[in-house]
Protein backbone atom coordinates (compact mmCIF):
# COMPACT_ATOMS: atom_id res chain seq x y z
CA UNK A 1 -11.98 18.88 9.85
CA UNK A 2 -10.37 18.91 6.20
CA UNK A 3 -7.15 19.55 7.07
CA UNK A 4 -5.54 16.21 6.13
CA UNK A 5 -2.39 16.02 4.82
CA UNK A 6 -0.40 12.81 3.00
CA UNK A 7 2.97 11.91 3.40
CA UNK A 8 5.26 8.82 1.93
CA UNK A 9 5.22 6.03 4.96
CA UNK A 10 9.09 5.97 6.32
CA UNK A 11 9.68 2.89 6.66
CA UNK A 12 13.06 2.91 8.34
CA UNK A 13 13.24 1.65 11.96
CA UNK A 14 13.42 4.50 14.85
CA UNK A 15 16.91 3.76 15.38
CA UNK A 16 18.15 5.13 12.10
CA UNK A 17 15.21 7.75 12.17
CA UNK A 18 16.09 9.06 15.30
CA UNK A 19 12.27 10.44 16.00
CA UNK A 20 10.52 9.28 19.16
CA UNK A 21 8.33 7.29 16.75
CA UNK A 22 8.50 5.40 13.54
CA UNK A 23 5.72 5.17 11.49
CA UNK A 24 6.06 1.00 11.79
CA UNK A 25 5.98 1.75 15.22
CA UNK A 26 2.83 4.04 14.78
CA UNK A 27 1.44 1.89 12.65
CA UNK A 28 2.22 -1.24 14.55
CA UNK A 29 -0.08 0.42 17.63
CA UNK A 30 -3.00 1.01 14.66
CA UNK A 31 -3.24 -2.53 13.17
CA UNK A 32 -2.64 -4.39 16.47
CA UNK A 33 -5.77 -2.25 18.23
CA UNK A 34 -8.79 -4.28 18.51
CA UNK A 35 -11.18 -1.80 16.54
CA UNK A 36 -8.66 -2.90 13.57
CA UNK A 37 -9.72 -6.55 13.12
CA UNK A 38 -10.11 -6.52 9.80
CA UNK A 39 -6.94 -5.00 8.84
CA UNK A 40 -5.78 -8.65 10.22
CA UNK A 41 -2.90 -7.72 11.49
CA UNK A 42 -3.87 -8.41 15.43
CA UNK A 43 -1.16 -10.48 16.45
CA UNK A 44 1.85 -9.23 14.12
CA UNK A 45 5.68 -7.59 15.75
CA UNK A 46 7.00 -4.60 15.25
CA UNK A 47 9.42 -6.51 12.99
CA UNK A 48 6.54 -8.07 11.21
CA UNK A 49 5.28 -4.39 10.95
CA UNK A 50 8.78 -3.38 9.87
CA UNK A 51 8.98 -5.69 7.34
CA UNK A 52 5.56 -5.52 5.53
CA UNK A 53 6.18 -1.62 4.69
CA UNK A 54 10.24 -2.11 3.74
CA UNK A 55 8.74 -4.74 1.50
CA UNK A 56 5.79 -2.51 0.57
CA UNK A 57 8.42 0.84 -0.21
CA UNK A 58 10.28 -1.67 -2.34
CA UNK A 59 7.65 -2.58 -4.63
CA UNK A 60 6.69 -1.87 -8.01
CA UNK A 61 3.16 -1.80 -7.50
CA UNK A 62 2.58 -0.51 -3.73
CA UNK A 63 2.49 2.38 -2.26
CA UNK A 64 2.30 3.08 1.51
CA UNK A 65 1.29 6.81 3.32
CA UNK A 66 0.52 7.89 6.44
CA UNK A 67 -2.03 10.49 6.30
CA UNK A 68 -2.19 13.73 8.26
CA UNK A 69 -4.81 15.86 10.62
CA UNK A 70 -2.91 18.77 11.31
CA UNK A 71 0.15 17.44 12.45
CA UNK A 72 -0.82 14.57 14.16
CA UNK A 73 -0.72 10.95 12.46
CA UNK A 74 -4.17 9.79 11.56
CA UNK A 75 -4.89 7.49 9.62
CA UNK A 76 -2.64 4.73 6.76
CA UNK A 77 -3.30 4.75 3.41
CA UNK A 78 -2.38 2.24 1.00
CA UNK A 79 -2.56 2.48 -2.90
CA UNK A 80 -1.90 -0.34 -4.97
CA UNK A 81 -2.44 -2.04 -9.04
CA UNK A 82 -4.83 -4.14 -8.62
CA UNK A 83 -3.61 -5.95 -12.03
CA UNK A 84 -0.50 -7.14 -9.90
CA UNK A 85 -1.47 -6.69 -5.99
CA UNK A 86 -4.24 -8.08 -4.10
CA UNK A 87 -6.95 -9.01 -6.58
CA UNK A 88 -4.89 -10.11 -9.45
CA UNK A 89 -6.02 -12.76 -11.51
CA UNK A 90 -9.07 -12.36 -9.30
CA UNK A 91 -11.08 -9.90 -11.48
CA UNK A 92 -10.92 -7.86 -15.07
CA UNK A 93 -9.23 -4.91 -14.27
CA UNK A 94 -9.36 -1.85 -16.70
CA UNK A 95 -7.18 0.86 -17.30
CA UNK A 96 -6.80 3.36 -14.58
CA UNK A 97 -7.68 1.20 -11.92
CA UNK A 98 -6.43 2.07 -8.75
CA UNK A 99 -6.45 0.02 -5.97
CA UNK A 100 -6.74 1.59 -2.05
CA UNK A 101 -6.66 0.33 1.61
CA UNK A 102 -7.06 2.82 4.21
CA UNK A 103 -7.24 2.75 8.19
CA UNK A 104 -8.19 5.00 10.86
CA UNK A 105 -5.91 5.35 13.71
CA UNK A 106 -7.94 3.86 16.47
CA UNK A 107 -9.10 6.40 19.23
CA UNK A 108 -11.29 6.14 22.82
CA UNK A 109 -12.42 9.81 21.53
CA UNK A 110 -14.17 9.75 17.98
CA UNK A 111 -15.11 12.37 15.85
CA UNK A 112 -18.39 12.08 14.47
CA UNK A 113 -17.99 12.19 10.63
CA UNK A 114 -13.74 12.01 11.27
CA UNK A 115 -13.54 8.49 9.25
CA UNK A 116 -16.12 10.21 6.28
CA UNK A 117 -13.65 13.16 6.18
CA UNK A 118 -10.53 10.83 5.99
CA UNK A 119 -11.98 7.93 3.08
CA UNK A 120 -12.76 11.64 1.37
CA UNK A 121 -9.88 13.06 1.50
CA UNK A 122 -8.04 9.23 0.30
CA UNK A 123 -10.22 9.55 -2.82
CA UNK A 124 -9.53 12.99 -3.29
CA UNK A 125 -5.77 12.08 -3.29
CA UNK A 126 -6.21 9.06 -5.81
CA UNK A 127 -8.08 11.16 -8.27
CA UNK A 128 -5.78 13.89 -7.93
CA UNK A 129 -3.85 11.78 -10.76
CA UNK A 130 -6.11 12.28 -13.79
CA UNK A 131 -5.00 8.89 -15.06
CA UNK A 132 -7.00 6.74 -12.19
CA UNK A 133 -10.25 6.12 -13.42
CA UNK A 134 -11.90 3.58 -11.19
CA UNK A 135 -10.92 3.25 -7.62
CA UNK A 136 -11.36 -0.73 -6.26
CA UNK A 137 -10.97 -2.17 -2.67
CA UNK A 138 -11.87 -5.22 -1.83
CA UNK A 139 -12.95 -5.15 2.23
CA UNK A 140 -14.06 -8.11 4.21
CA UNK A 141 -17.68 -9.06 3.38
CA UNK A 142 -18.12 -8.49 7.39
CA UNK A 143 -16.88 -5.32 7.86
CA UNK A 144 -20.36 -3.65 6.97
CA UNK A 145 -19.34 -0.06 9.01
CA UNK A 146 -16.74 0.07 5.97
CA UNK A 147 -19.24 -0.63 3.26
CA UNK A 148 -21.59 2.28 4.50
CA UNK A 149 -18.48 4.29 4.04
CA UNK A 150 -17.74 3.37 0.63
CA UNK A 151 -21.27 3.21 -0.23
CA UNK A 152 -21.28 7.00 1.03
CA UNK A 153 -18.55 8.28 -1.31
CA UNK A 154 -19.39 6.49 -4.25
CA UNK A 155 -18.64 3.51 -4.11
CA UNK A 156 -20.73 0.32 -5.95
CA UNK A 157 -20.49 -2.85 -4.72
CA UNK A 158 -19.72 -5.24 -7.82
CA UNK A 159 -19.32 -9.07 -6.25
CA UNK A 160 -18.27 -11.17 -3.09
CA UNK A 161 -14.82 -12.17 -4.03
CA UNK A 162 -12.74 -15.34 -2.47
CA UNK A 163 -9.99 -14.28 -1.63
CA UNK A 164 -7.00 -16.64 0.65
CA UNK A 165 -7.56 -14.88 3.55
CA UNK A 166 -11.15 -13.47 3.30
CA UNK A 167 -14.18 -13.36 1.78
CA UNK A 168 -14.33 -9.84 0.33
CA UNK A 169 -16.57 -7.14 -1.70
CA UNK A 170 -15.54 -6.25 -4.13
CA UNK A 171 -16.29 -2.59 -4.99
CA UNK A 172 -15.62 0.23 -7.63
CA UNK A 173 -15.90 3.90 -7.37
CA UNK A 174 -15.56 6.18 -10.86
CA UNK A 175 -14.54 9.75 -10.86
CA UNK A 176 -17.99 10.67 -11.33
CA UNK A 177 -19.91 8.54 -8.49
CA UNK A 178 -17.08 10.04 -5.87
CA UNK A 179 -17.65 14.03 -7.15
CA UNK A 180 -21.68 12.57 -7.45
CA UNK A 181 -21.07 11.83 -3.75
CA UNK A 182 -19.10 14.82 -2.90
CA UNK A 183 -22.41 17.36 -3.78
């Protein structure tokens, strides 16, 4: 079940792709699914789509990938600075903070332990660069299934966090606590 794969997100339209599928396309059918409520993204276009991940490939401090299971598309990873995206001025960040979203492309047929194998392998990536320290995310306070998850590789919950659009939980993971988890 390990073998995941992570590309760069393309965010160019199909047109000037020429594929059969873009990944804003792909991704569009992900975040629009109703298992994906908490990405909160339910109700969004293609263009909206489109335009969150040419804006995303454009910045500084964002980083978009689609992440691999074979060959087949399965599952969106973000990485992000915390110190300028999502939780700034919201909490202390250190040095080597890294901060991650990730989603599982939605499926009628699940894997038991598929979404374990993927929020592994996203960590695994991150710390691959020996300068991220601390991994943070920030997930709805709701979205307990997630929390289990994080809890599972390493992660500590550290607050409940206001953010505009959601109450979140704010969590940290160190190098140690995810290899910890990994034994």
């Amino acid at each position: 079940m390990n073998r995941f794969t992570i590309r760069p997100f393309d965010p160019s339209p199909r047109s000037s792709r020429g594929g059969p599928t873009s990944d804003a396309e792909l991704v569009h059918g992900w975040v629009t699914h109703p298992k994906s409520v908490y990405w909160m993204m339910q109700d969004v276009s293609l263009t909206d789509v489109e335009r969150e991940y040419m804006a995303i490939a454009a910045a500084e401090h964002h980083d978009a990938f689609i992440g691999l299971h074979g060959s087949t598309p399965a599952f969106l990873m973000e990485r992000y600075d915390p110190a300028y995206v999502e939780l700034k001025g919201l909490y202390e960040p250190e040095a080597g903070d890294v901060g991650m979203h990730f989603l599982v492309a939605p499926t009628d047929t699940p894997v038991h332990g598929f979404t374990r194998a993927v929020i592994t392998a996203v960590m695994t990536e991150l710390f691959a660069d020996p300068a991220t320290r601390r991994v943070v995310v920030e997930p709805d306070i709701r979205n307990t299934a997630v929390h289990e998850l994080n809890k599972a590789v390493g992660f500590e919950a550290v607050r409940e966090l206001a953010k505009p659009e959601k109450t979140a939980l704010l969590s940290v993971c160190t190098r140690a606590a995810f290899e910890g988890a990994r034994r």
